[in-house]
PDB file of N, CA and C in Angstrom:
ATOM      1  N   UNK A   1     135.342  30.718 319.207  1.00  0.00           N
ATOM      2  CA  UNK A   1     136.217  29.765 318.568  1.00  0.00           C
ATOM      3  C   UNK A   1     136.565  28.682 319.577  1.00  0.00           C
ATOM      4  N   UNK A   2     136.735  27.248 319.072  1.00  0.00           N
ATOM      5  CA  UNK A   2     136.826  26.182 319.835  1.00  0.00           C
ATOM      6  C   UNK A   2     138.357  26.394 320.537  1.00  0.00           C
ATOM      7  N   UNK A   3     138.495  25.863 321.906  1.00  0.00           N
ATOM      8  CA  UNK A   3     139.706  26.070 322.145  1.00  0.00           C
ATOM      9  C   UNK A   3     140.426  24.595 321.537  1.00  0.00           C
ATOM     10  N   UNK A   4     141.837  24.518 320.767  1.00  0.00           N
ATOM     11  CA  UNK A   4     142.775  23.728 320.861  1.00  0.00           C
ATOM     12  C   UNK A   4     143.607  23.066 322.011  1.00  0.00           C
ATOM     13  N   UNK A   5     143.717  21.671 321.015  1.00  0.00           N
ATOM     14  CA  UNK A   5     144.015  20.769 322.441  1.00  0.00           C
ATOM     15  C   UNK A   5     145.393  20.704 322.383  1.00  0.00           C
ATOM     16  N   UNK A   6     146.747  20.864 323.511  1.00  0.00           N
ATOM     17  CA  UNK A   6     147.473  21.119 323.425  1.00  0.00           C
ATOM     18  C   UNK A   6     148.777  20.223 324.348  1.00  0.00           C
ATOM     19  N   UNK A   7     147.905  19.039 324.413  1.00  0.00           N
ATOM     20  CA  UNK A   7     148.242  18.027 325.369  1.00  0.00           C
ATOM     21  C   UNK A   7     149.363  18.768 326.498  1.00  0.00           C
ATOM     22  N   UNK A   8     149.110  19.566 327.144  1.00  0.00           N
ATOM     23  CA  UNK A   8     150.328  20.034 327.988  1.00  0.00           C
ATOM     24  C   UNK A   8     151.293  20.784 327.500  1.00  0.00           C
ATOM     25  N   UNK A   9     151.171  21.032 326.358  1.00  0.00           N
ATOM     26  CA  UNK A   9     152.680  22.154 326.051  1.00  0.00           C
ATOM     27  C   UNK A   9     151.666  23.307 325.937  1.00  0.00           C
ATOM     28  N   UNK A  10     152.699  24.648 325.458  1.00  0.00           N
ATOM     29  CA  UNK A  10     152.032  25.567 325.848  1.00  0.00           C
ATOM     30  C   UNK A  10     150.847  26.170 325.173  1.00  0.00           C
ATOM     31  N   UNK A  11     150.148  26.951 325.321  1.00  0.00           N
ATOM     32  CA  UNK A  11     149.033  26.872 324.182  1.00  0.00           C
ATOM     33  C   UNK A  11     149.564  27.872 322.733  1.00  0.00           C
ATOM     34  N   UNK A  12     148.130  27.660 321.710  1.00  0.00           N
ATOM     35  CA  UNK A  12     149.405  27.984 320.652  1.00  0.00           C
ATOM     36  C   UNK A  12     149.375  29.496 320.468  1.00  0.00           C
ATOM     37  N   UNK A  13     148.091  30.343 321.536  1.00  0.00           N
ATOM     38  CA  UNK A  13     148.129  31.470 321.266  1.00  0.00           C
ATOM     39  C   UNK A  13     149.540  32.295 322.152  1.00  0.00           C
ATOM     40  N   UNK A  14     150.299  31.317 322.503  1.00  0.00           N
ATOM     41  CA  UNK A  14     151.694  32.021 322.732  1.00  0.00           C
ATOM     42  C   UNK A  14     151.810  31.805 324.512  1.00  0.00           C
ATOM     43  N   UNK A  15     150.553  31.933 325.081  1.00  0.00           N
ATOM     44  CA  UNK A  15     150.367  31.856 326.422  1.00  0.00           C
ATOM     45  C   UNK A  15     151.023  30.851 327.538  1.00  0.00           C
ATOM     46  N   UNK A  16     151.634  31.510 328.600  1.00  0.00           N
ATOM     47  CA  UNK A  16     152.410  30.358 328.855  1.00  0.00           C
ATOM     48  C   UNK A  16     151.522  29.427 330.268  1.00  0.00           C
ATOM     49  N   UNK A  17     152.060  28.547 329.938  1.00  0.00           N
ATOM     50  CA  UNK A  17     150.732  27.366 330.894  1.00  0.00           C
ATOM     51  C   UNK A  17     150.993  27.978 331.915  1.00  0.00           C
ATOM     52  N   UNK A  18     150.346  27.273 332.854  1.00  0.00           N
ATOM     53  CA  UNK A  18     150.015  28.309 334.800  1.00  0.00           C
ATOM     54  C   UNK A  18     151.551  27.403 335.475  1.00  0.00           C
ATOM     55  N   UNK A  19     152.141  28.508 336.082  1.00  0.00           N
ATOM     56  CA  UNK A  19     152.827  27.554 337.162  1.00  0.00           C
ATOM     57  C   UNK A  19     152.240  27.059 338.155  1.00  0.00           C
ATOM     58  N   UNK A  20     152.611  25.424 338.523  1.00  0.00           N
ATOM     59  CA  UNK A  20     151.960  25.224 340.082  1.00  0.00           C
ATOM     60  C   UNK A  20     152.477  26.083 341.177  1.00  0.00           C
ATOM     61  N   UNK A  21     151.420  26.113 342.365  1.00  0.00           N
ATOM     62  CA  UNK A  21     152.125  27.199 343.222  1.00  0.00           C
ATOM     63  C   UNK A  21     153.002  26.573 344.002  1.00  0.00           C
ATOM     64  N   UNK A  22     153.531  27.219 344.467  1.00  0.00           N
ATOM     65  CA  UNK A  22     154.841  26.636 345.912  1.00  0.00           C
ATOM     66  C   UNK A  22     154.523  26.614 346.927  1.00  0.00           C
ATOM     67  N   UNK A  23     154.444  26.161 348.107  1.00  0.00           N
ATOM     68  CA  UNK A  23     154.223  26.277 348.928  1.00  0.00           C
ATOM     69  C   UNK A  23     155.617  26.272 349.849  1.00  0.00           C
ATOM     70  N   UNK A  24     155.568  27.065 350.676  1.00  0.00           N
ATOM     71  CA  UNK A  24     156.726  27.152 351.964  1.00  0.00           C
ATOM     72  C   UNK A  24     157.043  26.111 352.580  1.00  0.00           C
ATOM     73  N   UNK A  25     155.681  25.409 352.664  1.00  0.00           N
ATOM     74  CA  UNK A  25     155.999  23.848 353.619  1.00  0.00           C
ATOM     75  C   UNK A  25     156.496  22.735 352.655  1.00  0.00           C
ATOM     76  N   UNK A  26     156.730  22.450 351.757  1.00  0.00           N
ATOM     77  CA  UNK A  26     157.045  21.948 350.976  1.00  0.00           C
ATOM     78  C   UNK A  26     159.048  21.917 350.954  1.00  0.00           C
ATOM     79  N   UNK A  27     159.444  22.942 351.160  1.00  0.00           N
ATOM     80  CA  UNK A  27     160.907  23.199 351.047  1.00  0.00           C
ATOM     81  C   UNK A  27     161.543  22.749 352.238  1.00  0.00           C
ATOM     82  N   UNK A  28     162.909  21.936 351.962  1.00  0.00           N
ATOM     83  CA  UNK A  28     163.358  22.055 353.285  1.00  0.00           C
ATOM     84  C   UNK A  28     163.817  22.982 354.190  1.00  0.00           C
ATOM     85  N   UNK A  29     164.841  22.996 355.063  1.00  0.00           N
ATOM     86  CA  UNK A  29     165.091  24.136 355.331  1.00  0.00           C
ATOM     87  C   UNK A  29     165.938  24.574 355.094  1.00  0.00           C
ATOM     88  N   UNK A  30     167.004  23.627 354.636  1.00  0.00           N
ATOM     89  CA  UNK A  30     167.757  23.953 353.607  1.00  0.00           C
ATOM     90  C   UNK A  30     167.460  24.444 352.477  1.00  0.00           C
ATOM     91  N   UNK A  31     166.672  24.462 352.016  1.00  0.00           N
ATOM     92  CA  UNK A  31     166.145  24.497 350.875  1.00  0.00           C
ATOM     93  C   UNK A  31     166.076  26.226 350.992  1.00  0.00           C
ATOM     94  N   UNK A  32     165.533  26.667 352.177  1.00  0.00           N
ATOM     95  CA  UNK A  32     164.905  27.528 352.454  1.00  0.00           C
ATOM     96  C   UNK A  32     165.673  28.562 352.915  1.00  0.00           C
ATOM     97  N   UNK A  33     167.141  28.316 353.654  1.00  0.00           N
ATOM     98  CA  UNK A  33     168.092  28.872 353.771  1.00  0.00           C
ATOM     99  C   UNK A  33     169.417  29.437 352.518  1.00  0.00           C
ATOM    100  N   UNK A  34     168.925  28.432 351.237  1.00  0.00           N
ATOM    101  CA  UNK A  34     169.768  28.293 350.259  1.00  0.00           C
ATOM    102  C   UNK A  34     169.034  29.534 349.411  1.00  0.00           C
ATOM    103  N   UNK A  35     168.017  29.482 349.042  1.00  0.00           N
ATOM    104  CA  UNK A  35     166.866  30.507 348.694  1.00  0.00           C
ATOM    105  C   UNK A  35     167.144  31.910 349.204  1.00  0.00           C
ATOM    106  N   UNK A  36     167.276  31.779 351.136  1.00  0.00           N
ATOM    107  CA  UNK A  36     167.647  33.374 351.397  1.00  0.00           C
ATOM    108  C   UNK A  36     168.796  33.938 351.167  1.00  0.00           C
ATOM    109  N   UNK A  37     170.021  32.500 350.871  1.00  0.00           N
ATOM    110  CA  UNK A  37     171.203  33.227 350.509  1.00  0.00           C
ATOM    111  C   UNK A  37     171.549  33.792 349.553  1.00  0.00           C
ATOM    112  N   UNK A  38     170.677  33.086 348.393  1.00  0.00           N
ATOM    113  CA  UNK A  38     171.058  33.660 346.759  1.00  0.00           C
ATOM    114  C   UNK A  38     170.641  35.007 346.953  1.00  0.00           C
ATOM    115  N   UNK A  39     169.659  35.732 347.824  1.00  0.00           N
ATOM    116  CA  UNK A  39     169.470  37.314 347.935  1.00  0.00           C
ATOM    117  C   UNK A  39     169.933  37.990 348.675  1.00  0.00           C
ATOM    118  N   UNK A  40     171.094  37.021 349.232  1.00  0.00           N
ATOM    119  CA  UNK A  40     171.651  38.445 350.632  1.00  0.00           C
ATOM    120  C   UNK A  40     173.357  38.571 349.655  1.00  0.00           C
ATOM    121  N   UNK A  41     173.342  39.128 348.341  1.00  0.00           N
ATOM    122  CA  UNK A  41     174.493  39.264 347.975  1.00  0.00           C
ATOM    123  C   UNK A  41     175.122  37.912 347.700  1.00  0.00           C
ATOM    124  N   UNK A  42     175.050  36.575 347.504  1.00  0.00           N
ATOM    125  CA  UNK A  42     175.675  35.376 347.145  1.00  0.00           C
ATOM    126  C   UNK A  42     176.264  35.802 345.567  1.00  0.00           C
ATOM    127  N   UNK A  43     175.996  36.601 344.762  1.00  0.00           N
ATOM    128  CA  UNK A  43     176.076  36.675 343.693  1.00  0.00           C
ATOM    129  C   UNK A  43     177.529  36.542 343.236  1.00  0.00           C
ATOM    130  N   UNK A  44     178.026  37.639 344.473  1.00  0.00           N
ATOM    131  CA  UNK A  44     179.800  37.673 344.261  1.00  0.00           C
ATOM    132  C   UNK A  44     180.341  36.701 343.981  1.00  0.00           C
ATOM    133  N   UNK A  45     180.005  35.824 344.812  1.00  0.00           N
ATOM    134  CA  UNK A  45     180.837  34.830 345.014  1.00  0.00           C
ATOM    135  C   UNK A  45     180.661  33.312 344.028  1.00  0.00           C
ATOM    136  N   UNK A  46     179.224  33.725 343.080  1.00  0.00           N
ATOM    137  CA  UNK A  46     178.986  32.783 341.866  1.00  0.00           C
ATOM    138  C   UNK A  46     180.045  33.452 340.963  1.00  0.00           C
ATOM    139  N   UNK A  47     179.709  35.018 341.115  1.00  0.00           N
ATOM    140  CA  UNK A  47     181.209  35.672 339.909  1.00  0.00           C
ATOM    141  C   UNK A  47     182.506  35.181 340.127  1.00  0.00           C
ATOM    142  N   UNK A  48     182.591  35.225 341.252  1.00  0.00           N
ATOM    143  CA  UNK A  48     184.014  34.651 341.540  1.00  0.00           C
ATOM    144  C   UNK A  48     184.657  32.991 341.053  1.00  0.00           C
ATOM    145  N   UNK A  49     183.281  32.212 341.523  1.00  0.00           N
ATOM    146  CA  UNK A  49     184.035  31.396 340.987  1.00  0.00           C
ATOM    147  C   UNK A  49     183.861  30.875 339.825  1.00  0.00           C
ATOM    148  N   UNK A  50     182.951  31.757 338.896  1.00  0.00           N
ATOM    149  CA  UNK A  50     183.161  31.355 337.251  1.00  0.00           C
ATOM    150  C   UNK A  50     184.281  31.883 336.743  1.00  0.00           C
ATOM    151  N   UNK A  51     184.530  32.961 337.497  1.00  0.00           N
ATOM    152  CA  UNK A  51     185.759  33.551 337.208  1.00  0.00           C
ATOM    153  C   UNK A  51     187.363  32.612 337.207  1.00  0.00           C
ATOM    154  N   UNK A  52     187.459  32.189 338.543  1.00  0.00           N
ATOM    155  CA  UNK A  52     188.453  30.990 338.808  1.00  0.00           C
ATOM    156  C   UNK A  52     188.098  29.575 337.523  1.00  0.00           C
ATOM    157  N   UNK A  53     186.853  29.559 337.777  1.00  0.00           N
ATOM    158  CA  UNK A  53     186.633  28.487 336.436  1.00  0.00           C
ATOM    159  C   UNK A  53     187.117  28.670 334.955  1.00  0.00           C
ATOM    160  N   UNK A  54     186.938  30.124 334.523  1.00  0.00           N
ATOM    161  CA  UNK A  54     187.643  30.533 333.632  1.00  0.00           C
ATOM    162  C   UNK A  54     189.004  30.710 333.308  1.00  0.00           C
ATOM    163  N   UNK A  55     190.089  30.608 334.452  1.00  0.00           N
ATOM    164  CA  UNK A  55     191.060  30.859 334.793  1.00  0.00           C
ATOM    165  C   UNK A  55     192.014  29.025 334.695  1.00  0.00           C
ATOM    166  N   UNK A  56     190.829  28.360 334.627  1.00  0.00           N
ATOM    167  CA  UNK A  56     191.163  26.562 335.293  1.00  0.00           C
ATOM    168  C   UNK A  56     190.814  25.985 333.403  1.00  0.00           C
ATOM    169  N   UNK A  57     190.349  26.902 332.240  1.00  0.00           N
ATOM    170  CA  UNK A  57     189.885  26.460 331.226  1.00  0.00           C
ATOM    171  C   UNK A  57     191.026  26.062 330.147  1.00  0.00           C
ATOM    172  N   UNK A  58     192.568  26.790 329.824  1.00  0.00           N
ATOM    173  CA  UNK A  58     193.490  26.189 329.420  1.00  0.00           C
ATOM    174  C   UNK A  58     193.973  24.712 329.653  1.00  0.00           C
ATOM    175  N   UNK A  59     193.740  24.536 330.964  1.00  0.00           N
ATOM    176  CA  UNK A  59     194.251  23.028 331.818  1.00  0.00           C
ATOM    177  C   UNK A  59     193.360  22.286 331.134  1.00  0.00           C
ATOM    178  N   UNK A  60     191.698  22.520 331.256  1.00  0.00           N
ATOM    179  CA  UNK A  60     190.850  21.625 330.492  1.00  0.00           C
ATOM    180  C   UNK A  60     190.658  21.424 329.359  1.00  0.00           C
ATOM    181  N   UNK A  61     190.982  22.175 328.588  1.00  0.00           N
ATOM    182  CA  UNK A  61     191.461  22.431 327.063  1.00  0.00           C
ATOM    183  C   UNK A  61     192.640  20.978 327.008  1.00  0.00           C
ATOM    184  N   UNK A  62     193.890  21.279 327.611  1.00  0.00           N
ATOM    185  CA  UNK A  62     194.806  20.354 327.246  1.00  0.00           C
ATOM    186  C   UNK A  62     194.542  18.856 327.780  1.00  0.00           C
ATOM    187  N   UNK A  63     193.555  18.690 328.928  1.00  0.00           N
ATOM    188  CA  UNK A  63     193.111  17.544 329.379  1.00  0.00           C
ATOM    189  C   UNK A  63     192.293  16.755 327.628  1.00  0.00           C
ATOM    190  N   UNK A  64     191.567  17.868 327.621  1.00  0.00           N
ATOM    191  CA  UNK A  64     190.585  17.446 326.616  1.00  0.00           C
ATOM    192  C   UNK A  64     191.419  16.865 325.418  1.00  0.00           C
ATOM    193  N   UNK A  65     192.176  17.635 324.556  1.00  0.00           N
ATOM    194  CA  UNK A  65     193.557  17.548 323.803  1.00  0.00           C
ATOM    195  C   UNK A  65     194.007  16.432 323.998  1.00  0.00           C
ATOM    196  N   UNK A  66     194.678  16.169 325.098  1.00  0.00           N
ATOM    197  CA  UNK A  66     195.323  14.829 325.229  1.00  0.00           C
ATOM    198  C   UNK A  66     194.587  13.459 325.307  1.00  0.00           C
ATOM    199  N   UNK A  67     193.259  13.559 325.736  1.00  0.00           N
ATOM    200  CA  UNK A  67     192.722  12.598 326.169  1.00  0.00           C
ATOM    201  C   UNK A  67     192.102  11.919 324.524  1.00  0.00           C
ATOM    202  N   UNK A  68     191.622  13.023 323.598  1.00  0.00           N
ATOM    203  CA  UNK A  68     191.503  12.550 322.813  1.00  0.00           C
ATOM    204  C   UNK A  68     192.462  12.082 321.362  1.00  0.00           C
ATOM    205  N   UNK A  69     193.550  12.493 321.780  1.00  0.00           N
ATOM    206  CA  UNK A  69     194.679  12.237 320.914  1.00  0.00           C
ATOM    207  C   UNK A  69     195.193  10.306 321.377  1.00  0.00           C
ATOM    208  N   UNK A  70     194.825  10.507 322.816  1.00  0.00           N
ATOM    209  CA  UNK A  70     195.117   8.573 323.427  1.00  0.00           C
ATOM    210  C   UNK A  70     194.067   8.088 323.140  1.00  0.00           C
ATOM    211  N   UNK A  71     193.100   8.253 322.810  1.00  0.00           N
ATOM    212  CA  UNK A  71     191.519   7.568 322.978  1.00  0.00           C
ATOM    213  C   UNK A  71     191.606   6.603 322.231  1.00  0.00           C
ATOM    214  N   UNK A  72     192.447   6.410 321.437  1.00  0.00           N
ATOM    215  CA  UNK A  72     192.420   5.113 320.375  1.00  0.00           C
ATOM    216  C   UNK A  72     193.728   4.542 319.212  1.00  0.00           C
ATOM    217  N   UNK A  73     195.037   4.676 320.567  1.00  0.00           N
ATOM    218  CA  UNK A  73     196.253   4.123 319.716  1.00  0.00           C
ATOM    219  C   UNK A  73     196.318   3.216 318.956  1.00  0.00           C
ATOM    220  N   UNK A  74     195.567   2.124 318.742  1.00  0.00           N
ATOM    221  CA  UNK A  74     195.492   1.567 317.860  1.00  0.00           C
ATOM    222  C   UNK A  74     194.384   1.459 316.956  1.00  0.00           C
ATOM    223  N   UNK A  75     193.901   2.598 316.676  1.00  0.00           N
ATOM    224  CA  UNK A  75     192.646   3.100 315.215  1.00  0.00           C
ATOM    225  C   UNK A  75     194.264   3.807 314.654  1.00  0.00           C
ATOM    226  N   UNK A  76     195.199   5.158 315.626  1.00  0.00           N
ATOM    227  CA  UNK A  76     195.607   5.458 314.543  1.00  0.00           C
ATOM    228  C   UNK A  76     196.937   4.607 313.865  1.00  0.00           C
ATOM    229  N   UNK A  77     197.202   4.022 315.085  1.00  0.00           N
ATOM    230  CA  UNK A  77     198.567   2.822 314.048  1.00  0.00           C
ATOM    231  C   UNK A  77     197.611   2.556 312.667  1.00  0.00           C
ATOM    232  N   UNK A  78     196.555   1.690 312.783  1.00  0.00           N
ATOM    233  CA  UNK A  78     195.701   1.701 311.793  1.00  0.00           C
ATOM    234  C   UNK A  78     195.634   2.184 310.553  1.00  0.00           C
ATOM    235  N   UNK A  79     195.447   3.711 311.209  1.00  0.00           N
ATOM    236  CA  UNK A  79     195.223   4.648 310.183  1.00  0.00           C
ATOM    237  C   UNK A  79     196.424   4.920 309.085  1.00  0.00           C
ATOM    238  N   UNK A  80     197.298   5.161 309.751  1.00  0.00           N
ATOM    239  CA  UNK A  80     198.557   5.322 309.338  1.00  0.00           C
ATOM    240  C   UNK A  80     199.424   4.264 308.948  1.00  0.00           C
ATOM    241  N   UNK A  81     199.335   2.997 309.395  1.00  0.00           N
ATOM    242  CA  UNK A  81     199.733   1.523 309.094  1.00  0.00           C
ATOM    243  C   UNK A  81     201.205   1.702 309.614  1.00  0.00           C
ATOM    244  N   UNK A  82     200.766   1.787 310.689  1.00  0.00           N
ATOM    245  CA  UNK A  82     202.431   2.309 311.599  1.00  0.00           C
ATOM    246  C   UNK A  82     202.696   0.673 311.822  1.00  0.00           C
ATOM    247  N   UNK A  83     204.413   0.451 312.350  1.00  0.00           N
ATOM    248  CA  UNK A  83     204.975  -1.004 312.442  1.00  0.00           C
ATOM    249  C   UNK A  83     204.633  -1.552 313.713  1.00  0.00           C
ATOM    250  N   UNK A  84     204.619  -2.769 314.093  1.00  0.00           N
ATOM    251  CA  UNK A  84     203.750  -3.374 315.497  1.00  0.00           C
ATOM    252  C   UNK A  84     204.549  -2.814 316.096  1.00  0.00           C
ATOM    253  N   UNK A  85     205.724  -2.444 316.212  1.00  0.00           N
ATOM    254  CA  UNK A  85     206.680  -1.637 317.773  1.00  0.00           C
ATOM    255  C   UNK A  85     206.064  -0.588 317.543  1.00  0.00           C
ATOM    256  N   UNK A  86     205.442   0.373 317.169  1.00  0.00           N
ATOM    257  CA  UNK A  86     204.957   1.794 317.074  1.00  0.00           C
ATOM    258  C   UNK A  86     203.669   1.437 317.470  1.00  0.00           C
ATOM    259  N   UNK A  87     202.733   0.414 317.132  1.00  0.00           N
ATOM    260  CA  UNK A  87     201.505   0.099 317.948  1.00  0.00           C
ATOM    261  C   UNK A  87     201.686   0.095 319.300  1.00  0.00           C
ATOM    262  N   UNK A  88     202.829  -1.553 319.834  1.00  0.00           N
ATOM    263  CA  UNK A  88     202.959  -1.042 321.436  1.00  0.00           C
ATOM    264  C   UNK A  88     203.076  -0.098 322.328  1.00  0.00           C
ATOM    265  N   UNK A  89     204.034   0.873 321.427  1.00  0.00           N
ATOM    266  CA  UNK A  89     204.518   1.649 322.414  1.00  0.00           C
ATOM    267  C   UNK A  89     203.475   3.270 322.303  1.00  0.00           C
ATOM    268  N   UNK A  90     202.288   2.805 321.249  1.00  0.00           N
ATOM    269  CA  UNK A  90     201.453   4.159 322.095  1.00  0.00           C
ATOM    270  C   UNK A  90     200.715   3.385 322.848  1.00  0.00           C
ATOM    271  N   UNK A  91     200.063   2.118 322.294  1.00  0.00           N
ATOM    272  CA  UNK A  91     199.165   1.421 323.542  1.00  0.00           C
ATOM    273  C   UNK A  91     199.667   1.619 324.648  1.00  0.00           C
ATOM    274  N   UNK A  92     201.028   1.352 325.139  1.00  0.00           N
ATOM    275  CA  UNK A  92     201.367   1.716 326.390  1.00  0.00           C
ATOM    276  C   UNK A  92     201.588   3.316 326.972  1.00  0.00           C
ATOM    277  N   UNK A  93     202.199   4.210 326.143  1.00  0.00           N
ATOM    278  CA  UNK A  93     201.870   5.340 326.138  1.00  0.00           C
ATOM    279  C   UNK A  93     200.469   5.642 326.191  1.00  0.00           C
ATOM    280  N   UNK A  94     199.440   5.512 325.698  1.00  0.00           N
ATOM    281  CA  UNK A  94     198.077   5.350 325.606  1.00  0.00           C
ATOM    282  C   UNK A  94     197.227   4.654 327.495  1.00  0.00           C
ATOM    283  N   UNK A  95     198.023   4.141 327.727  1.00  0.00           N
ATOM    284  CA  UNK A  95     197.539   3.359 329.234  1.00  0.00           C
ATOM    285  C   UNK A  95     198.299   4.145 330.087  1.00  0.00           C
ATOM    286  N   UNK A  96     199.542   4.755 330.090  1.00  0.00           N
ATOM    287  CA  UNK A  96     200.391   5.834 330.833  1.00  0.00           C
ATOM    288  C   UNK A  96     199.111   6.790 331.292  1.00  0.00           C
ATOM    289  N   UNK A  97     199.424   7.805 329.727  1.00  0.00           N
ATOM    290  CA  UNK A  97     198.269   9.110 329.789  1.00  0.00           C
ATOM    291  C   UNK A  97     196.943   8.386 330.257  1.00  0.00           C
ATOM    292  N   UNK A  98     196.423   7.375 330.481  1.00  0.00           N
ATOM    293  CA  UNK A  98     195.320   7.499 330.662  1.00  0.00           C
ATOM    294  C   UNK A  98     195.537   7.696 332.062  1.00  0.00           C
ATOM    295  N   UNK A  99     196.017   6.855 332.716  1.00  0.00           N
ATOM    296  CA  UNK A  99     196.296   7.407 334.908  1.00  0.00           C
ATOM    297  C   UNK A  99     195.945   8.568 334.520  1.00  0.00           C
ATOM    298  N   UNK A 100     197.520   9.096 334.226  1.00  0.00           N
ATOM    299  CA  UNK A 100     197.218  10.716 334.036  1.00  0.00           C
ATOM    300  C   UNK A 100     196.294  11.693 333.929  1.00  0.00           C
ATOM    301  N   UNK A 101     195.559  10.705 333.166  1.00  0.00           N
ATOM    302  CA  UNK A 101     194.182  12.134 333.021  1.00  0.00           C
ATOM    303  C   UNK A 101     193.112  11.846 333.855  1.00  0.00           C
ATOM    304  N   UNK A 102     193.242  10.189 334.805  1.00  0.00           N
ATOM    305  CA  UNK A 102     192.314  10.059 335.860  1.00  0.00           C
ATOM    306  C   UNK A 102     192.510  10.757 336.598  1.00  0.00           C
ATOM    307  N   UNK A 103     193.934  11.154 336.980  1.00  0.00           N
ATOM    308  CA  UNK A 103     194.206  11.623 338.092  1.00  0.00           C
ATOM    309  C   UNK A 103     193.869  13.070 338.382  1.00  0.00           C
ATOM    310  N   UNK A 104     194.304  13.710 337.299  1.00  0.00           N
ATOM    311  CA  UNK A 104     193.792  14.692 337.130  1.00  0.00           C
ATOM    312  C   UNK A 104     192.111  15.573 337.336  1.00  0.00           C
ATOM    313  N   UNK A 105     191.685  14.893 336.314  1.00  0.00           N
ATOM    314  CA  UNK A 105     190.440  14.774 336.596  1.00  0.00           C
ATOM    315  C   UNK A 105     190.335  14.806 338.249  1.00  0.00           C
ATOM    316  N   UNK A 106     190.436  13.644 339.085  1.00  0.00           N
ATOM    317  CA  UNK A 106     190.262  13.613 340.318  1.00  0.00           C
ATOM    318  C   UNK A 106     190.635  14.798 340.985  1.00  0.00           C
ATOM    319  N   UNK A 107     192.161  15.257 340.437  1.00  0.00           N
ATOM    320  CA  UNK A 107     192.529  16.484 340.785  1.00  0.00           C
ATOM    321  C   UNK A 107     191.475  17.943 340.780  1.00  0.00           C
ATOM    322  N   UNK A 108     191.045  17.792 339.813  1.00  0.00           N
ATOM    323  CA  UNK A 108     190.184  18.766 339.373  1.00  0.00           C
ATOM    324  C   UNK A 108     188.579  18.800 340.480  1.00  0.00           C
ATOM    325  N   UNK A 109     188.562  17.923 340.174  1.00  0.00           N
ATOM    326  CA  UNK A 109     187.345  17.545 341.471  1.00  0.00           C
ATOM    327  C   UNK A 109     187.730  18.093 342.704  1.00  0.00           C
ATOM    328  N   UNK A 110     188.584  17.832 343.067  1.00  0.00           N
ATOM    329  CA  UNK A 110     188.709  18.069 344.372  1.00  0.00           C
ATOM    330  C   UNK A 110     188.813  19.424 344.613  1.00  0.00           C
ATOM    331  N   UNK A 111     189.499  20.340 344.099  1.00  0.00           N
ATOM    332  CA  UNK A 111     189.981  21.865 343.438  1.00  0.00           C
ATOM    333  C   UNK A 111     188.376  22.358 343.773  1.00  0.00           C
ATOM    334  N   UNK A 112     187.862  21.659 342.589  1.00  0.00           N
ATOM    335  CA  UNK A 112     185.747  21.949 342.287  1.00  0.00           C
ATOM    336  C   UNK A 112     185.519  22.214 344.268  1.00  0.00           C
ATOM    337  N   UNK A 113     185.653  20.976 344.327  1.00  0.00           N
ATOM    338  CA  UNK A 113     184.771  20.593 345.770  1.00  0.00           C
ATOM    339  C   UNK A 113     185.342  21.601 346.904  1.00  0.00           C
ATOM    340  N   UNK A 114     186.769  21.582 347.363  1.00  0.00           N
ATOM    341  CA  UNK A 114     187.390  22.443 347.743  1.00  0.00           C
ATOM    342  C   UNK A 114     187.179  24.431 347.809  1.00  0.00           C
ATOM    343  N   UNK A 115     186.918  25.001 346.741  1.00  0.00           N
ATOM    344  CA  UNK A 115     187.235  26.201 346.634  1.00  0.00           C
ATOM    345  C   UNK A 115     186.260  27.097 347.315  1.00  0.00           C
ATOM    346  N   UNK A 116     186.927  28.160 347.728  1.00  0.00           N
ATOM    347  CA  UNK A 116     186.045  28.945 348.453  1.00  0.00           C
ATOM    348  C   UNK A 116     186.427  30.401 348.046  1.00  0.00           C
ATOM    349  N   UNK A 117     185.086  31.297 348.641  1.00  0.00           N
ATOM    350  CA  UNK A 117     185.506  32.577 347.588  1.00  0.00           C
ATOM    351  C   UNK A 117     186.189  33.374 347.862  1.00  0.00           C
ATOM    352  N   UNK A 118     187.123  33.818 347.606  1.00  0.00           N
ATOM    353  CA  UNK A 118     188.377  35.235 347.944  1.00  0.00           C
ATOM    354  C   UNK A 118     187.914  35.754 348.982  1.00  0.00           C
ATOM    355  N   UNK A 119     188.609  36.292 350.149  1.00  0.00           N
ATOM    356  CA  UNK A 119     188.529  36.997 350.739  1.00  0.00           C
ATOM    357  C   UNK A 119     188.520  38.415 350.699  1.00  0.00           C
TER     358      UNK A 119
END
């Protein structure tokens, strides 16, 4: 039977295409040091900090919450046909929370960048 042409995806008898090989010289040495760490036990310490990540998911929940409740004070004056003093004062409420949730955010980053695993 003729073989099918399969422009690069996998073939259709289920088979999965060849990996290219790797070569050692190819990696840095970082690369290469990062590689021996994921097997000398690093694992803990990925548990750990999905764990802390899980622990950091209420905060992002209410980031999320708030950010999209400001995202557009004046769609919901709009919506609602609220009076121009009730427009200003979420637009400005609306420009408040927004710092706020830059900052945060930034906050959060840094927390990210920062953490290291339990002792």
């Amino acid at each position: 039977m003729a073989e099918q042409a399969t422009f690069g995806r996998r073939s259709a008898q289920g088979q999965p295409a060849p990996r290219p090989a790797r070569d050692a010289e190819q990696l840095s040495p970082q690369a290469e040091a990062f590689l021996a760490a994921m097997g000398d036990g690093q694992g803990d310490e990925v548990a750990a900090f999905s764990q802390w990540r899980r622990a950091q998911q209420p905060r992002r929940l209410l980031l999320i919450a708030v950010g999209a409740a400001f995202v557009a004070p004046g769609l919901l004056c709009f919506v609602f046909q609220a009076p121009w003093w009730v427009s200003i004062g979420l637009s400005v409420a609306g420009v408040g929370v927004n710092g706020w949730l830059r900052s945060e955010r930034q906050r959060q980053a840094r927390e990210i960048a920062a953490w290291t695993p339990p002792s």
